[in-house]
N, C-alpha and C. Protein backbone atom coordinates (compact mmCIF):
# COMPACT_ATOMS: atom_id res chain seq x y z
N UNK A 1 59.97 -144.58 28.59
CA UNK A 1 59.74 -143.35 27.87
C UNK A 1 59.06 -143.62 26.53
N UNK A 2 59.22 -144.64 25.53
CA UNK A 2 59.16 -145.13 24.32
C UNK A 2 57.57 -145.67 24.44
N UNK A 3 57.19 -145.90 25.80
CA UNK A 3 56.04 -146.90 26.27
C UNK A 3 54.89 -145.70 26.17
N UNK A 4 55.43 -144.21 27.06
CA UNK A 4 54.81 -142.92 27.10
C UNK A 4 54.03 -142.48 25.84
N UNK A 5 55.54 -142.33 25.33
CA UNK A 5 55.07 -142.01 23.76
C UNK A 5 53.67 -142.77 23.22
N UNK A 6 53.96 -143.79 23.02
CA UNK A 6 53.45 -144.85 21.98
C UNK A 6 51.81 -144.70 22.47
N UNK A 7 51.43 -144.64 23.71
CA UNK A 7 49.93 -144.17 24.65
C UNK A 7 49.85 -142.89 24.52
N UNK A 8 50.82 -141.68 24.17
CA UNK A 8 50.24 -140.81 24.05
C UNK A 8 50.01 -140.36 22.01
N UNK A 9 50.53 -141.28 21.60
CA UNK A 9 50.17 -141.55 20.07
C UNK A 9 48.70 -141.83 19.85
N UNK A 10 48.76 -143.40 20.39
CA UNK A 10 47.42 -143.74 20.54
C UNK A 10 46.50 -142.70 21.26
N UNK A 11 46.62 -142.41 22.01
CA UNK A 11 45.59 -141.67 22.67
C UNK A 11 45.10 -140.42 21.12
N UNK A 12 46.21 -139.75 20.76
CA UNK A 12 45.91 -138.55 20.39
C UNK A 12 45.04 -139.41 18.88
N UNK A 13 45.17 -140.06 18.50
CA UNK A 13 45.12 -140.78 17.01
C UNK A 13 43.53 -141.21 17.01
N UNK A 14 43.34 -142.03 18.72
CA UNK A 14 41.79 -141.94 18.62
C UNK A 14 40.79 -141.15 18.85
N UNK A 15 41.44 -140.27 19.90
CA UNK A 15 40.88 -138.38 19.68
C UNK A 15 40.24 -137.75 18.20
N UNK A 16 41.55 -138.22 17.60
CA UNK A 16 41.54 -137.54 16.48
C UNK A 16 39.97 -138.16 15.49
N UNK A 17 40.20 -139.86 15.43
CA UNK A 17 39.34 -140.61 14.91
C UNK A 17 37.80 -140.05 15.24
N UNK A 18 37.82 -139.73 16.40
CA UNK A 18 36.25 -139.54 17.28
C UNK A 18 35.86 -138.61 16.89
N UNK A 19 37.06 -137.16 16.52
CA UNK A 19 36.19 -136.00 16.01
C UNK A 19 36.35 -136.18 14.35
N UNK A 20 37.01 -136.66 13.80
CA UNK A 20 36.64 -136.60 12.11
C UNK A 20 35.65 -137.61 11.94
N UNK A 21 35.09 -138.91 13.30
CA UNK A 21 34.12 -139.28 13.06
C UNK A 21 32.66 -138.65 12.93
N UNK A 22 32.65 -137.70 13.93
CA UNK A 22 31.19 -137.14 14.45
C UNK A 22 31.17 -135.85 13.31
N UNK A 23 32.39 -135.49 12.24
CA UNK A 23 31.85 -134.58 11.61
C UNK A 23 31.25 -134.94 10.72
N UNK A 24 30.06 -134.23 10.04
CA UNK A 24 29.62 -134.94 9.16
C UNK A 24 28.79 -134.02 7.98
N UNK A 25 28.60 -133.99 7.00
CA UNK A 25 28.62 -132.54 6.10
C UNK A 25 26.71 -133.33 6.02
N UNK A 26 25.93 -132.41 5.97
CA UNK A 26 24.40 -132.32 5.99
C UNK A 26 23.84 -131.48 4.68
N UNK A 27 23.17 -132.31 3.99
CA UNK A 27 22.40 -131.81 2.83
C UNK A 27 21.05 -131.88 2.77
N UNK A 28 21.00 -130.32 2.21
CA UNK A 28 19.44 -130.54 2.35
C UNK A 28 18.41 -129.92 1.17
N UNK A 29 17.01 -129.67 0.58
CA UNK A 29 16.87 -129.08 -0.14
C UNK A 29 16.24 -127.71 0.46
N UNK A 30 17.73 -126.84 0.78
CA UNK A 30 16.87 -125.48 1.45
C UNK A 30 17.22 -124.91 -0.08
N UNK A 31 16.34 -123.55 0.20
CA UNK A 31 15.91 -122.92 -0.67
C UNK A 31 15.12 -123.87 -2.08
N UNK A 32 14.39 -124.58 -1.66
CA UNK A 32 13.51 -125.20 -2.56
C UNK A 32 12.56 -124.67 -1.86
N UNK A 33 11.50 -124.62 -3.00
CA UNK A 33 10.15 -124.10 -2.37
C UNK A 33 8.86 -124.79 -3.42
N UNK A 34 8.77 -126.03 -2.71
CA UNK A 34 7.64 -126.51 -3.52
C UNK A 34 6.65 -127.08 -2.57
N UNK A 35 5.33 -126.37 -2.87
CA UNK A 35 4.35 -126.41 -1.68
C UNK A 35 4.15 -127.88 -1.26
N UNK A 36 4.00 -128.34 -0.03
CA UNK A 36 4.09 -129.28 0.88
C UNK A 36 2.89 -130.34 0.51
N UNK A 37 1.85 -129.61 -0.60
CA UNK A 37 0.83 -130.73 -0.67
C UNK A 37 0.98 -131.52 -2.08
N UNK A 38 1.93 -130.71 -3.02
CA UNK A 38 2.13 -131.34 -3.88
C UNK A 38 3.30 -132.90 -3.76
N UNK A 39 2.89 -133.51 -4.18
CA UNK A 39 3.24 -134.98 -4.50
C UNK A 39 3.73 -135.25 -5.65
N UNK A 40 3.40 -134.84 -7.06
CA UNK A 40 3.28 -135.42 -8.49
C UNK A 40 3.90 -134.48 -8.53
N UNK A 41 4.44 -134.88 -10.22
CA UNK A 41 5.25 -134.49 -11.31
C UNK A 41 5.30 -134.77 -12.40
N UNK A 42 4.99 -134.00 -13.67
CA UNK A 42 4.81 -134.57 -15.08
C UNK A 42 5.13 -133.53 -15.71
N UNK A 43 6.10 -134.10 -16.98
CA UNK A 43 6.70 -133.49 -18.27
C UNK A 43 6.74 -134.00 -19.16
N UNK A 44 6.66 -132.79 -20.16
CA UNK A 44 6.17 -133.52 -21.77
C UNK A 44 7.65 -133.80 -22.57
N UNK A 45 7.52 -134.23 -23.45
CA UNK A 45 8.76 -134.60 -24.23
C UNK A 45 9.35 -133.24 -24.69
N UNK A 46 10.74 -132.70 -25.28
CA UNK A 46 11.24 -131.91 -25.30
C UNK A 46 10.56 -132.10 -27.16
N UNK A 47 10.31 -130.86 -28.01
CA UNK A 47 10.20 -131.02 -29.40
C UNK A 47 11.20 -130.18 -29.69
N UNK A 48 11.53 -130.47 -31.14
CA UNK A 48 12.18 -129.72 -31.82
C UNK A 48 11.63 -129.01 -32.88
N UNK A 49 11.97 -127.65 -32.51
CA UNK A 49 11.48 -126.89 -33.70
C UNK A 49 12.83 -125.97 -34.63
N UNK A 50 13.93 -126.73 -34.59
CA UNK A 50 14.74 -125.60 -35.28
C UNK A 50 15.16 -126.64 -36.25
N UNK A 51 15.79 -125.97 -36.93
CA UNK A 51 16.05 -127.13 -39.01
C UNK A 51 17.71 -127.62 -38.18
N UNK A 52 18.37 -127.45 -37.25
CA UNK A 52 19.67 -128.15 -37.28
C UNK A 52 19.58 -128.38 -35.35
N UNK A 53 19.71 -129.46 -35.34
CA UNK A 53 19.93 -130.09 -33.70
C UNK A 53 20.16 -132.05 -33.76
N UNK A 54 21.19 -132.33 -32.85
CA UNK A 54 21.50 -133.36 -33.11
C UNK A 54 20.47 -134.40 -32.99
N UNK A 55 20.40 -135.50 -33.57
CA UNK A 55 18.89 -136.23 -33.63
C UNK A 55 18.45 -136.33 -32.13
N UNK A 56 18.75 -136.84 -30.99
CA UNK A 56 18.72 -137.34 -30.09
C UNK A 56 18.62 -136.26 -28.82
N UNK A 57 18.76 -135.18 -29.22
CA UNK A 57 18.30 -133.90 -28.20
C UNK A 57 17.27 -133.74 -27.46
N UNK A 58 16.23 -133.75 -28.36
CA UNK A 58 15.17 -133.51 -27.11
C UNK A 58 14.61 -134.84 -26.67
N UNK A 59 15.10 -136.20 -26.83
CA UNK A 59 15.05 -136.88 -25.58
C UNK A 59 15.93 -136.70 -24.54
N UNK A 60 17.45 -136.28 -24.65
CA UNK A 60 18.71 -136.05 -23.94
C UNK A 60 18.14 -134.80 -23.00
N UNK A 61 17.26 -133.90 -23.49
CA UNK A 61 16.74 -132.70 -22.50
C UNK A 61 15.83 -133.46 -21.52
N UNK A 62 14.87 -133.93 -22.27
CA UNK A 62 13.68 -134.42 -21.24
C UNK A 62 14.31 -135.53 -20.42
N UNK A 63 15.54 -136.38 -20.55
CA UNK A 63 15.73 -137.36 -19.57
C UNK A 63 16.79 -136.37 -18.61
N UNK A 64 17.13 -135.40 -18.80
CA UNK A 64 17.71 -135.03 -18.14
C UNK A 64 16.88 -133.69 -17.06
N UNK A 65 15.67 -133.55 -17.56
CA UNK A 65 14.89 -132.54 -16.45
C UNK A 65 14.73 -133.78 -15.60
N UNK A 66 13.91 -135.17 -16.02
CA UNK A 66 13.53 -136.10 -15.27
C UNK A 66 14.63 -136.09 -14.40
N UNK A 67 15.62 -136.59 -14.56
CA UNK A 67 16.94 -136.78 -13.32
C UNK A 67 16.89 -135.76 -12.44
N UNK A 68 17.27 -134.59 -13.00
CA UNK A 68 17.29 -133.29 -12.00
C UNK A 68 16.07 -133.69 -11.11
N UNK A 69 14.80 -133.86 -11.48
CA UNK A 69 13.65 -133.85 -10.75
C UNK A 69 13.86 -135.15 -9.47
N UNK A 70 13.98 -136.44 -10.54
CA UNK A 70 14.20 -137.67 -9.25
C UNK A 70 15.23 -137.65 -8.19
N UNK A 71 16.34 -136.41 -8.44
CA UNK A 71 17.29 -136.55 -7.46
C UNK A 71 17.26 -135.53 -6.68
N UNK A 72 16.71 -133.96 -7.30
CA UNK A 72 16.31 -133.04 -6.64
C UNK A 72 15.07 -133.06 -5.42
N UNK A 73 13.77 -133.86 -5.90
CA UNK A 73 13.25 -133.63 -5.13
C UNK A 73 12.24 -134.95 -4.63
N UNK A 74 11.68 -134.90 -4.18
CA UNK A 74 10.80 -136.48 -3.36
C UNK A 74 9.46 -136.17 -4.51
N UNK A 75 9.36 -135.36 -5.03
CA UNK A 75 8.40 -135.92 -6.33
C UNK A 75 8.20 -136.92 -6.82
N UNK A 76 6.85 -137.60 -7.03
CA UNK A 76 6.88 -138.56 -8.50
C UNK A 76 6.59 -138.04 -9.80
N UNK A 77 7.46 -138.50 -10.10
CA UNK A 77 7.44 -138.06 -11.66
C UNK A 77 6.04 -139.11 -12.28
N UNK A 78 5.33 -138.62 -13.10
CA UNK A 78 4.29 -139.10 -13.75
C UNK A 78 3.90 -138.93 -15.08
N UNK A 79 3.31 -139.53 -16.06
CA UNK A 79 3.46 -139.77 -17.45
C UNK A 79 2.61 -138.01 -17.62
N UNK A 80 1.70 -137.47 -17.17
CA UNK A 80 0.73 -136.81 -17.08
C UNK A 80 -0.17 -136.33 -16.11
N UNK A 81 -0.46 -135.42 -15.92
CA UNK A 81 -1.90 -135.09 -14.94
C UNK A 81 -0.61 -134.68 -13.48
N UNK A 82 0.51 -134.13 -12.75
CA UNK A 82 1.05 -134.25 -11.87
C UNK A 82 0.63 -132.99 -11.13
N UNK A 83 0.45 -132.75 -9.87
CA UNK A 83 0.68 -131.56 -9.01
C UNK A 83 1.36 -130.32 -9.51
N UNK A 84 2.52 -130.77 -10.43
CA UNK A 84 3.11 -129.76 -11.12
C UNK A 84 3.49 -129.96 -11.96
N UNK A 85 3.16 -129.16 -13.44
CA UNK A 85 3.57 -129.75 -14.79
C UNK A 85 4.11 -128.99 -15.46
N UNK A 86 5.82 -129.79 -16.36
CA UNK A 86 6.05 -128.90 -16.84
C UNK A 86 5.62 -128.65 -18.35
N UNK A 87 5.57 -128.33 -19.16
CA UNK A 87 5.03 -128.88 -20.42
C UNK A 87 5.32 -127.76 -21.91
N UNK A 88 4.72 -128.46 -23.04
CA UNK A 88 5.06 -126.90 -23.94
C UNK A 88 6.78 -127.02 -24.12
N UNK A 89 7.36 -128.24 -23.84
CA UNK A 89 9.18 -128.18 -23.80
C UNK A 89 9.14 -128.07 -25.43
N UNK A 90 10.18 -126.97 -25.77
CA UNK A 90 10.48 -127.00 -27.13
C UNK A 90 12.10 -126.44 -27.06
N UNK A 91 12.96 -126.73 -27.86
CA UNK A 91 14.02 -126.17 -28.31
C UNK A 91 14.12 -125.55 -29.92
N UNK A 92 14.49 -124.63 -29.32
CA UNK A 92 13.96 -123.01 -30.21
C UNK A 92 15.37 -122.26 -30.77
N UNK A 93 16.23 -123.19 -30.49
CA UNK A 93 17.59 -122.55 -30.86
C UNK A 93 18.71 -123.53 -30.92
N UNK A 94 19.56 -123.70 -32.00
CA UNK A 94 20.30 -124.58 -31.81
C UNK A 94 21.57 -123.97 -32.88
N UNK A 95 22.29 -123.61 -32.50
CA UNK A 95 23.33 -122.79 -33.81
C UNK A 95 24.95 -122.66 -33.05
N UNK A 96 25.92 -122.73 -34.37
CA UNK A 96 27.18 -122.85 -34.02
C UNK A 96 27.62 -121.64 -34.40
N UNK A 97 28.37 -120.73 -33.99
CA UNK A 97 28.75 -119.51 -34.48
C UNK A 97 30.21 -118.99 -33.97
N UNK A 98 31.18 -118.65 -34.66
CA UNK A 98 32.59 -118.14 -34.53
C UNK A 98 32.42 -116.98 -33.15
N UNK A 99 33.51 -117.03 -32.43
CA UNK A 99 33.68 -116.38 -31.38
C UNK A 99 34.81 -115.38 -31.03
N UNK A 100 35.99 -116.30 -31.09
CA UNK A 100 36.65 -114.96 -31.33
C UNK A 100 38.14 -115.17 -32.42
N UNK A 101 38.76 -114.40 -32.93
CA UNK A 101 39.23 -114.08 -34.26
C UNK A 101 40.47 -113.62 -33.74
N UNK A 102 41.36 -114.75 -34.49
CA UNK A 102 43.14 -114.21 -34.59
C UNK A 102 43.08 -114.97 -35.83
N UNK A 103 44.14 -113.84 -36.39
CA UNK A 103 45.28 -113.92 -37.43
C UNK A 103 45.58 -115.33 -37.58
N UNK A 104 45.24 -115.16 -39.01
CA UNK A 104 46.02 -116.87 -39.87
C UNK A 104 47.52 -116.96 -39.61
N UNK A 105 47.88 -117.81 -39.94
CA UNK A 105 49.42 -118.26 -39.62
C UNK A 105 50.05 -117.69 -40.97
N UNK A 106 50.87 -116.96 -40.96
CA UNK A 106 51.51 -116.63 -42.04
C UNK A 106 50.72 -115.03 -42.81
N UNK A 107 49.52 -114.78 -42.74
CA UNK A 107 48.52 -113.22 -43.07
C UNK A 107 48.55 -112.64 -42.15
N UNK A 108 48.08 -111.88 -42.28
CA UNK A 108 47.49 -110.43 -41.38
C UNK A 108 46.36 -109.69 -41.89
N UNK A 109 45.77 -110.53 -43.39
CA UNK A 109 44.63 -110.16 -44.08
C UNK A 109 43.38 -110.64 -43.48
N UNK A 110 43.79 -112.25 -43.18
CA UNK A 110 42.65 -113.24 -43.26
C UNK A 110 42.64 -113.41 -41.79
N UNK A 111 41.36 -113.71 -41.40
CA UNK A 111 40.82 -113.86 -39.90
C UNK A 111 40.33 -115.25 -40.02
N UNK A 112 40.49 -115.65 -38.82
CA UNK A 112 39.68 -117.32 -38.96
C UNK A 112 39.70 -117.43 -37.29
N UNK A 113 38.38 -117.59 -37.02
CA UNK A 113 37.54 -118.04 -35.58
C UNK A 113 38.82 -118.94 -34.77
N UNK A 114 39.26 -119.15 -34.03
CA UNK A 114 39.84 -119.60 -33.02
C UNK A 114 38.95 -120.63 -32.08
N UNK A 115 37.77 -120.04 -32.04
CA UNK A 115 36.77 -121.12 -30.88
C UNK A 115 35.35 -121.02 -31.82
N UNK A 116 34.71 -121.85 -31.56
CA UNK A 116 33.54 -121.62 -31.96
C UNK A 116 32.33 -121.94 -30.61
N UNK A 117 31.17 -121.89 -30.79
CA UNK A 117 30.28 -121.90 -29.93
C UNK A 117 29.07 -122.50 -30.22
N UNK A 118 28.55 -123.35 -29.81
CA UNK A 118 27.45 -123.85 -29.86
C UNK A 118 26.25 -123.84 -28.78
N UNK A 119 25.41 -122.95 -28.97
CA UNK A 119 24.71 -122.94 -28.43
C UNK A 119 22.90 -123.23 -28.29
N UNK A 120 22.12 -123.65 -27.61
CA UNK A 120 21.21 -124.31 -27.21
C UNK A 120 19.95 -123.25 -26.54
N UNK A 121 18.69 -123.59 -27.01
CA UNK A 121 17.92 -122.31 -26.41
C UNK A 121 16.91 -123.03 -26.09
N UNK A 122 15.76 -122.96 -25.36
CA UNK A 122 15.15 -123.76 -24.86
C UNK A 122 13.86 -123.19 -24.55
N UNK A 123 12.60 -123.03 -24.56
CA UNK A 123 11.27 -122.74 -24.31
C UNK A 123 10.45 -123.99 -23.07
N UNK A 124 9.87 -123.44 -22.45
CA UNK A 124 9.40 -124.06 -21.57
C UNK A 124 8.41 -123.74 -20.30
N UNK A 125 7.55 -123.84 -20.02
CA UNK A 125 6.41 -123.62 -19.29
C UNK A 125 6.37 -124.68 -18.07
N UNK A 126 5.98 -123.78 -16.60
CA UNK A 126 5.65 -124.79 -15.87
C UNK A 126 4.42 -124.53 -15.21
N UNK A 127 3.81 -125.36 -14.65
CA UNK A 127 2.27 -125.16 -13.75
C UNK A 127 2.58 -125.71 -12.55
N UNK A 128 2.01 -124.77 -11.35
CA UNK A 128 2.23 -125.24 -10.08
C UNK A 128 0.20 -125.10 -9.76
N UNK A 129 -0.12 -125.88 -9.91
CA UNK A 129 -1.63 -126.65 -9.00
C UNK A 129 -2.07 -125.67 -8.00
N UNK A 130 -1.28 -125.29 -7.50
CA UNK A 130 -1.39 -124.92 -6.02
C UNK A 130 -0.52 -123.25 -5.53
N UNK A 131 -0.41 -123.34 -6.81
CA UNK A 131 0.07 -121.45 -6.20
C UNK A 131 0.75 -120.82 -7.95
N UNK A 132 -0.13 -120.50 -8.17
CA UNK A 132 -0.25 -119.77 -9.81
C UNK A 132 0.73 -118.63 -9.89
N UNK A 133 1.51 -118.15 -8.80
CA UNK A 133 2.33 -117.27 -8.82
C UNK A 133 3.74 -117.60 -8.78
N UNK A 134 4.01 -118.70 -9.08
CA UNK A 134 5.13 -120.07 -9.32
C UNK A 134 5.01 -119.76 -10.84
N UNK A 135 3.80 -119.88 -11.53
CA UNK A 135 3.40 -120.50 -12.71
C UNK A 135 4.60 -119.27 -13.61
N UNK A 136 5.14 -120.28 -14.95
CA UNK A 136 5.72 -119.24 -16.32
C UNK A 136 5.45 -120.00 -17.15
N UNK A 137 5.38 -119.30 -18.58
CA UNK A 137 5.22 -119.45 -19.62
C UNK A 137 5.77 -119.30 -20.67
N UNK A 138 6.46 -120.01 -21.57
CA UNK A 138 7.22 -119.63 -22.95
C UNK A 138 8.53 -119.34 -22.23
N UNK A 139 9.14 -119.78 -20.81
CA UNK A 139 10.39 -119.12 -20.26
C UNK A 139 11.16 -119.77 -21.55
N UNK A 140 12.15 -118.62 -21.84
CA UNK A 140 13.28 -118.77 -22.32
C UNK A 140 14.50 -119.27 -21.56
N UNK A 141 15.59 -120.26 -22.04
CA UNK A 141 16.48 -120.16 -21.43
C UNK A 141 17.61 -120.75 -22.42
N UNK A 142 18.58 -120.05 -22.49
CA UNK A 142 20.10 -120.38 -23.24
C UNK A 142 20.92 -120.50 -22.80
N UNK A 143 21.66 -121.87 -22.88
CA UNK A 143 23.49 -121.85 -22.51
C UNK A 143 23.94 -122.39 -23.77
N UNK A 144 25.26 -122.25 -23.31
CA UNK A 144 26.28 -122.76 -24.77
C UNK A 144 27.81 -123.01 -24.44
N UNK A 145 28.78 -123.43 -25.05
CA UNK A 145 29.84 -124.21 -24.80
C UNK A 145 30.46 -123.58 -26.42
N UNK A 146 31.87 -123.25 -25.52
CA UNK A 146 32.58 -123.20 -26.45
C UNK A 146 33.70 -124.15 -26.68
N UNK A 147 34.51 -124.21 -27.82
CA UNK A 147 35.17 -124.93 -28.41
C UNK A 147 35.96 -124.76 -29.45
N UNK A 148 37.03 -125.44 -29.74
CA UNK A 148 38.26 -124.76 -30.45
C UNK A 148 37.75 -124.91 -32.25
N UNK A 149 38.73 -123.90 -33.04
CA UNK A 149 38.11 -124.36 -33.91
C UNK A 149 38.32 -125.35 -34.76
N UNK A 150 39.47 -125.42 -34.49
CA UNK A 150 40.43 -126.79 -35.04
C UNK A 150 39.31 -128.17 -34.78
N UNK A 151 38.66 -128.19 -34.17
CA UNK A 151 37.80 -129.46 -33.94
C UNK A 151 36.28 -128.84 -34.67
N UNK A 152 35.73 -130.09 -35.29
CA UNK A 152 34.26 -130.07 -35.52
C UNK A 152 33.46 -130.26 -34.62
N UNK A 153 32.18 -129.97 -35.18
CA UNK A 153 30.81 -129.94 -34.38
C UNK A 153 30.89 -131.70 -33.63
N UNK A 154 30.64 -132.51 -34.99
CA UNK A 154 30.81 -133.96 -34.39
C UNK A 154 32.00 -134.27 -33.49
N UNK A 155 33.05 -133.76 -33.46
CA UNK A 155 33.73 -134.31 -32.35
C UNK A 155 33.65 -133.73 -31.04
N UNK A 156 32.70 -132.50 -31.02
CA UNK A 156 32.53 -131.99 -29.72
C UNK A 156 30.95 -132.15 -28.96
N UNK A 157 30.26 -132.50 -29.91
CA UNK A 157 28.65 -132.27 -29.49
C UNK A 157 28.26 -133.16 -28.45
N UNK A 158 28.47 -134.55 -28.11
CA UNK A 158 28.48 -135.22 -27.10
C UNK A 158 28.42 -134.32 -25.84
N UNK A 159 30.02 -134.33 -25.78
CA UNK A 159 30.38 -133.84 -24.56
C UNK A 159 29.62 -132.14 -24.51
N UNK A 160 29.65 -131.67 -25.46
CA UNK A 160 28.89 -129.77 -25.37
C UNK A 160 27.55 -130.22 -24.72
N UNK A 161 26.77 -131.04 -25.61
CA UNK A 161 25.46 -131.08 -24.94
C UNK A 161 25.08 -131.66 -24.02
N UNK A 162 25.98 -132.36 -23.22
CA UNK A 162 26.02 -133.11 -21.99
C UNK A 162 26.22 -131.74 -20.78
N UNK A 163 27.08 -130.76 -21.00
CA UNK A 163 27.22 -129.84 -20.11
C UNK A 163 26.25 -128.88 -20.82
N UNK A 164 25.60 -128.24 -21.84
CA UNK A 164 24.65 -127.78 -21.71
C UNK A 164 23.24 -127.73 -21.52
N UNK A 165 23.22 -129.37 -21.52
CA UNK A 165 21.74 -129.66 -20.72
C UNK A 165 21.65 -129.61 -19.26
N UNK A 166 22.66 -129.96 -19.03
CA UNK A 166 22.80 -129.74 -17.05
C UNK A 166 22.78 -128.55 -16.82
N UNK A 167 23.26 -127.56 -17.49
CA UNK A 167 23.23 -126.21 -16.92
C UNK A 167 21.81 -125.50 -16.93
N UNK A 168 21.52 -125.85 -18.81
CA UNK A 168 20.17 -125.63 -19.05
C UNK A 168 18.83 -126.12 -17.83
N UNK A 169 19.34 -127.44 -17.06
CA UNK A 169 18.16 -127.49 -16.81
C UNK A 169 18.31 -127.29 -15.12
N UNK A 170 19.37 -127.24 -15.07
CA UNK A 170 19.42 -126.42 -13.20
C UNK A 170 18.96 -125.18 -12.94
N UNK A 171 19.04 -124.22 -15.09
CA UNK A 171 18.16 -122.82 -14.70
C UNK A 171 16.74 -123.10 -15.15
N UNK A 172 16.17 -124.81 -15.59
CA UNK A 172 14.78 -124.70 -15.24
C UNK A 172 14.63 -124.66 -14.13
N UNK A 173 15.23 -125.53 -13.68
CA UNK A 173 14.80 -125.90 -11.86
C UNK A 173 14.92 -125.08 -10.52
N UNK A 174 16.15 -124.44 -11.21
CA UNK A 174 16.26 -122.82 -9.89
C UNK A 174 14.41 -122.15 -10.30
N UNK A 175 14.32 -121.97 -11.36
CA UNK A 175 13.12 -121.10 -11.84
C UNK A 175 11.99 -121.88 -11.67
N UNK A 176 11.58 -122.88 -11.28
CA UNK A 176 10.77 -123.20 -10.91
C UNK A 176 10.49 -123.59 -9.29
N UNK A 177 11.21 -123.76 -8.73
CA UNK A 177 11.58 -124.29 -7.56
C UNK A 177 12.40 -123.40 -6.28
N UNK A 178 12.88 -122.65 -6.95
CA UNK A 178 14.15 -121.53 -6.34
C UNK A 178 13.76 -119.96 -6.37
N UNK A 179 12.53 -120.10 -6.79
CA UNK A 179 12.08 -118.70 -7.85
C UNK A 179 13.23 -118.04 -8.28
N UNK A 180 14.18 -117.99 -9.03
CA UNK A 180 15.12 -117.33 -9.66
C UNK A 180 14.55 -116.59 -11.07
């Protein structure tokens, strides 16, 4: 009986093995839409045009469209001259501002921010070679991250602008690529 069992263990265990083997999750880039003859890819450096942004930003933007691009899509990325270019990158906004407001400890006069927010704005143009109805210009785009207020700018900006460049630049890339 013990012998039964033990073969019908095994049995069920490599059943089991065979179908969590053959499943298998499939990725793909649907809903991308970048015409089939383009090959290249080129973007300009991110500039800064606002009086307060951490030194190291608009390289942290531009290496981070590059990634999105090398992992998103079979493009080569190229110094210049690509099938599709993005270019004109500027950041146009960079400001920390109080969000929302409770009562001091001990008043009911005085208000003091609870979170603050930092947020990131971004200008940017792309050219598609091959179908001008892709093409934008001067797109705007803003995200931002909030944060307590008990902490400063320097102890949060790392990590803020690490999640607001990824976000920032998945809504370049939906918008260029996704038409969003």
């Amino acid at each position: 009986m013990a012998f039964r069992n033990s073969i019908k263990i095994q049995t069920a265990l490599a059943v089991l093995l065979l179908v969590l083997n053959s499943c298998k999750v499939h990725y793909g880039l649907k809903g991308i839409s970048i015409p089939p003859e383009a090959k290249t890819i080129s973007t300009t450096m991110f500039q800064n045009t606002t009086d307060l942004t951490a030194p190291l930003e608009p390289q942290w933007l531009t290496q981070a469209l590059r990634d999105a691009i090398a992992t998103q899509t079979n493009l080569t990325l190229l110094k210049q001259g690509g099938d599709l270019l993005f270019e004109d990158c500027k950041i146009v906004g960079y400001s920390v501002s109080p969000q929302s407001m409770a009562a001091s400890a001990g008043t009911t006069t005085q208000d003091q921010a609870a979170l603050n927010r930092l947020t990131v704005t971004i200008k940017i143009s792309y050219v598609c070679k091959f179908d001008e109805t892709k093409n934008f210009t001067d797109r705007e785009f803003m995200r931002y991250y909030d944060y307590p207020a008990s902490q400063s700018l320097s102890q949060v900006e790392s990590t803020a602008l690490t999640q607001i460049n990824r976000q920032l630049m998945e809504d370049v890339f939906n918008a260029a690529f996704n038409n969003w």
